[in-house]
Protein backbone atom coordinates (compact mmCIF):
# COMPACT_ATOMS: atom_id res chain seq x y z
CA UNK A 1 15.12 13.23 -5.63
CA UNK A 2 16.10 12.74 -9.24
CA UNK A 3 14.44 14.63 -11.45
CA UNK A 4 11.92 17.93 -11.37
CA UNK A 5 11.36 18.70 -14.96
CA UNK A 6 8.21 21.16 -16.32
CA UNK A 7 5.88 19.55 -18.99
CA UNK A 8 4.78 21.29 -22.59
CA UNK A 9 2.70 24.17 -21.59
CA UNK A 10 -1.17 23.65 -22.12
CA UNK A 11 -2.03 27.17 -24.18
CA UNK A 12 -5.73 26.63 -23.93
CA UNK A 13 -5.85 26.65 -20.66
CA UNK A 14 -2.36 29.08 -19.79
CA UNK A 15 -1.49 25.92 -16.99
CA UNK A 16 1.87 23.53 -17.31
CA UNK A 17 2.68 20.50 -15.38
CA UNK A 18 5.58 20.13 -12.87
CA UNK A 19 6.98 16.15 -12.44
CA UNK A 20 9.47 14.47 -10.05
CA UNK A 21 10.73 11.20 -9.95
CA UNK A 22 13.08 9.66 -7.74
CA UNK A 23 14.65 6.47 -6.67
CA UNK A 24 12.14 3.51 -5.16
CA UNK A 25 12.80 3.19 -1.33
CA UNK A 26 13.19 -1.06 -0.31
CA UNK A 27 9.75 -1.93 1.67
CA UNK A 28 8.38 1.24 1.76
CA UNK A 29 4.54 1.90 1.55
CA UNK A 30 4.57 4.60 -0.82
CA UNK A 31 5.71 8.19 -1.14
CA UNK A 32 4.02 11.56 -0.03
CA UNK A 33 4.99 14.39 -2.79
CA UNK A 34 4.42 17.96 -2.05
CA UNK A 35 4.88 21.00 -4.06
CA UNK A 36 5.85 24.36 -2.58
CA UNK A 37 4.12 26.99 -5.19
CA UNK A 38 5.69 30.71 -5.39
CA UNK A 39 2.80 31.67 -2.94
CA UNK A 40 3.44 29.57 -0.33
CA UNK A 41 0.51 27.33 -0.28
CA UNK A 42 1.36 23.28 -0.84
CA UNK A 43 -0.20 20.61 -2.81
CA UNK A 44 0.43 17.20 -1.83
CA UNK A 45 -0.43 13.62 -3.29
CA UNK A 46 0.38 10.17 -2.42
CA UNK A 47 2.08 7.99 -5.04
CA UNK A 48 2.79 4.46 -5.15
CA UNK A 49 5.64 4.20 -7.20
CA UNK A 50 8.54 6.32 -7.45
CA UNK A 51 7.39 9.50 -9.38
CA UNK A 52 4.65 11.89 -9.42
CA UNK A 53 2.97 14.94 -11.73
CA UNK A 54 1.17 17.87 -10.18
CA UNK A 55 -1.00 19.67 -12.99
CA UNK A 56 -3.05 22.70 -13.76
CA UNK A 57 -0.26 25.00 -12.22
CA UNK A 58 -1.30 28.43 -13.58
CA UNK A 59 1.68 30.23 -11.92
CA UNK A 60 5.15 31.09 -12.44
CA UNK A 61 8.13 31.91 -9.85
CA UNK A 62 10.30 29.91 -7.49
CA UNK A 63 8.74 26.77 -6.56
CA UNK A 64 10.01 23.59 -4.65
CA UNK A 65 9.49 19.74 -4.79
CA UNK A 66 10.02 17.53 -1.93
CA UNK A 67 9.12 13.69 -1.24
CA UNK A 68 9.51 11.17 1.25
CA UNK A 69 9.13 7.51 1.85
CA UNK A 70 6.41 6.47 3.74
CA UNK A 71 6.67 3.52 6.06
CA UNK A 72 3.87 1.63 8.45
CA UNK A 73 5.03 2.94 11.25
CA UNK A 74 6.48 0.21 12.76
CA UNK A 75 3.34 -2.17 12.40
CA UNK A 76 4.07 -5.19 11.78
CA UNK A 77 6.44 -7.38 9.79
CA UNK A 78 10.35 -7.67 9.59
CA UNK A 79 11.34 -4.30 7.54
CA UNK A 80 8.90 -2.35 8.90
CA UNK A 81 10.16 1.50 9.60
CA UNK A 82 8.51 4.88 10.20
CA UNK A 83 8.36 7.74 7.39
CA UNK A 84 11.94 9.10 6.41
CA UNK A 85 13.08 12.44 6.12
CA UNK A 86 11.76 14.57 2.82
CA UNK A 87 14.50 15.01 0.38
CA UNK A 88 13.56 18.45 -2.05
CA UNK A 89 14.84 19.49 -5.39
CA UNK A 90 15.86 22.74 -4.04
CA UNK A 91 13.53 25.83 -5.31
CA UNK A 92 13.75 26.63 -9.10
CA UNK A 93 12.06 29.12 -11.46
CA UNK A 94 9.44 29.03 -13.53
CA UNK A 95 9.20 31.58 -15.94
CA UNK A 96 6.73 33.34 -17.04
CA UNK A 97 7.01 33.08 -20.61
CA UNK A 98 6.28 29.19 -20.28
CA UNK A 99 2.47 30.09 -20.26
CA UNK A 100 2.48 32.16 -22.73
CA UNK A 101 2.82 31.26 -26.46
CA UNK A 102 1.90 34.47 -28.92
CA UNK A 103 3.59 33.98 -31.64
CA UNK A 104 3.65 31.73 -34.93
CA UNK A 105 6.99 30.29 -35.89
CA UNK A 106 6.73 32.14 -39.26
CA UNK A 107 5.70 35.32 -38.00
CA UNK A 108 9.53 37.16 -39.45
CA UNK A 109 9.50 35.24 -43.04
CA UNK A 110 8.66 37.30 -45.93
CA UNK A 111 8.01 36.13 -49.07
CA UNK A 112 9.48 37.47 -52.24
């Protein structure tokens, strides 16, 4: 796992997006990414290449990201391998003040 970085907050909607990327396995078939929200409940996708976005998140707390190379499970060809071990980015914290957005920029200037 390289990277787990939050995108710009979406204010319409009060949802952000969470993204990992990571470095591309030799002769793998692709790579199952699962996020671990602050509930408890997972989301998964399967990505071809070495990164993936989850969006719509409309919650804040400690979440985690973990991903893993999938193989063919020994089928066959030469570099053929079964799925390796998820790596995670550890849990980090989403704050709740990511969602929100209330006030302008100039909302302290006073004009003279």
């Amino acid at each position: 796992m390289n990277s787990v970085t939050t995108g710009v907050p979406d204010v319409a909607s009060q949802t952000l997006s969470i993204t990992g990327d990571w470095s591309p396995v030799a002769n793998s078939t692709g790579y199952n990414a699962i996020l671990t929200y602050p509930n408890g409940q997972t989301a998964s996708q399967i990505a071809e290449l070495s990164g993936a976005i989850f969006t719509g998140i409309d919650s804040v707390g400690v979440f985690n990201y973990s991903v893993n190379a999938l193989g063919n499970k020994g089928g066959a060809g030469g570099n053929s391998y079964f799925d390796s071990s998820y790596d995670s980015s550890g849990i980090f914290v989403v704050y709740e003040e990511l969602l929100t957005f209330s006030k302008s920029f100039i909302d302290k200037i006073t004009i003279l």
